[in-house]
Protein backbone atom coordinates (compact mmCIF):
# COMPACT_ATOMS: atom_id res chain seq x y z
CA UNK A 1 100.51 67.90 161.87
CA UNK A 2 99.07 69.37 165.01
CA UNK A 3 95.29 68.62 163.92
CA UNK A 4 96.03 65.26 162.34
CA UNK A 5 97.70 64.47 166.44
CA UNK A 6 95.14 66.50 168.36
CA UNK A 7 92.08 64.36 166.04
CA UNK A 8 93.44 60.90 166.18
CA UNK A 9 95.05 60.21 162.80
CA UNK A 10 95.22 60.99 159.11
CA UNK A 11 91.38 59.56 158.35
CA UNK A 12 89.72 61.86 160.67
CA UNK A 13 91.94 64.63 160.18
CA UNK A 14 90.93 64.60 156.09
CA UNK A 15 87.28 63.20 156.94
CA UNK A 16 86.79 67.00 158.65
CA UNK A 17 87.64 68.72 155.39
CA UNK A 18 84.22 67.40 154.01
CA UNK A 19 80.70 67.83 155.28
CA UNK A 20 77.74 65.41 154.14
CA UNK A 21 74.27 67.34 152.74
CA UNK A 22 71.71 65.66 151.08
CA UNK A 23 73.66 61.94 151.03
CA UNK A 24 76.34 64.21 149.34
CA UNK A 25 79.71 64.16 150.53
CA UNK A 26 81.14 67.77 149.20
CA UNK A 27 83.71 70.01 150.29
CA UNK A 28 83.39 72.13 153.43
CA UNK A 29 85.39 75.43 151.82
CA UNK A 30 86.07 77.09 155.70
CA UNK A 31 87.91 74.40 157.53
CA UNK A 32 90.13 73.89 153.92
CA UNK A 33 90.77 77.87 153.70
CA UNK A 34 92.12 77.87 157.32
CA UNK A 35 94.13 74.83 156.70
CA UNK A 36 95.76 76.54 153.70
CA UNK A 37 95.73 79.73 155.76
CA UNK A 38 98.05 77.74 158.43
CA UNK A 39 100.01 76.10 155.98
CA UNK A 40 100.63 79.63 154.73
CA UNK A 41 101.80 80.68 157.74
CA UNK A 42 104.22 78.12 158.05
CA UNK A 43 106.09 78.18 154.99
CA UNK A 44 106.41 82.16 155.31
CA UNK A 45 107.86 81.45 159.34
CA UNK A 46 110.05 78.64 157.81
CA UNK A 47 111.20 80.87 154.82
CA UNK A 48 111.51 84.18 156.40
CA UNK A 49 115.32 83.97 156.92
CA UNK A 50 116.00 83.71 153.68
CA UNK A 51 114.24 87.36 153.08
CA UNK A 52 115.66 89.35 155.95
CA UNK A 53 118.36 88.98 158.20
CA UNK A 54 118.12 91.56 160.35
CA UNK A 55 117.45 90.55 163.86
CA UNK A 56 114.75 92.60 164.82
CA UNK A 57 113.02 92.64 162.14
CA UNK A 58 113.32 88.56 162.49
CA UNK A 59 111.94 88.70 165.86
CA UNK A 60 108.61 91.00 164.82
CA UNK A 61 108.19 88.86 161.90
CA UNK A 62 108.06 85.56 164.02
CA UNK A 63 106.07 86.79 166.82
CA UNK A 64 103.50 88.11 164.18
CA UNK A 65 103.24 84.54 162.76
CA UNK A 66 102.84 83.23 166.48
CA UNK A 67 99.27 85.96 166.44
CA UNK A 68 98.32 84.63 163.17
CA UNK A 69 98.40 81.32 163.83
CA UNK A 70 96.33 81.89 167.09
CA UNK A 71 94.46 83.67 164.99
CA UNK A 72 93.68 80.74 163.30
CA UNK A 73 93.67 78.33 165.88
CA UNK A 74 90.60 80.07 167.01
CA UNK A 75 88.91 80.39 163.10
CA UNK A 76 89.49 76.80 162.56
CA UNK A 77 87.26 76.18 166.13
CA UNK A 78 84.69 78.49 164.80
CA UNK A 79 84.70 77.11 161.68
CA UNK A 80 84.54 73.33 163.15
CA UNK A 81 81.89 74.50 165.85
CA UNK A 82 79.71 76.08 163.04
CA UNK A 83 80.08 72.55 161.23
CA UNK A 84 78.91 70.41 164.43
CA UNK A 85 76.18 72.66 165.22
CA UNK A 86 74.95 72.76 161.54
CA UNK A 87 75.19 68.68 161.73
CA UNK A 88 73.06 68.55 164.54
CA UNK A 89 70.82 70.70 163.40
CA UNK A 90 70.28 69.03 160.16
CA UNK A 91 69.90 65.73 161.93
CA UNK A 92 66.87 67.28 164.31
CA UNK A 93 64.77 68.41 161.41
């Protein structure tokens, strides 16, 4: 929900997950991985209680999904960096 707010809607949002080569519009595998990587992450956060209930172990568990998602927060602006520069570079040649 946070990338479909921060881009401007639900069109742009999925219009990222595909990248255009050779008047082909096809799949662009990295920013889908880290999307499923971040949905990952969210179902284990949102799921964890019903694993453990021990308070500590709570407590490491969350603040190792808060890494992992910043973790991923900075592959998915690789990921869409390597994308713009790649579109720009195909649109010099």
């Amino acid at each position: 929900m946070i990338n479909v707010t921060h881009i401007g809607g639900f069109k742009e949002a999925y219009e990222r997950r595909f990248v255009v080569k050779d008047g082909e519009r096809k799949p662009h595998w990295p920013v889908i991985l880290v999307t499923l990587l971040k949905v990952g992450i969210l179902l284990f956060s949102a799921t964890l209680s019903q694993w453990n209930h021990e308070p500590d172990a709570l407590a490491g568990c969350g603040c190792a999904a808060i890494f992992a998602l910043l973790i991923a927060r900075h592959l998915n602006k690789y990921v869409m960096d390597q994308k713009q520069q790649g579109v720009a570079g195909d649109s010099d040649n």
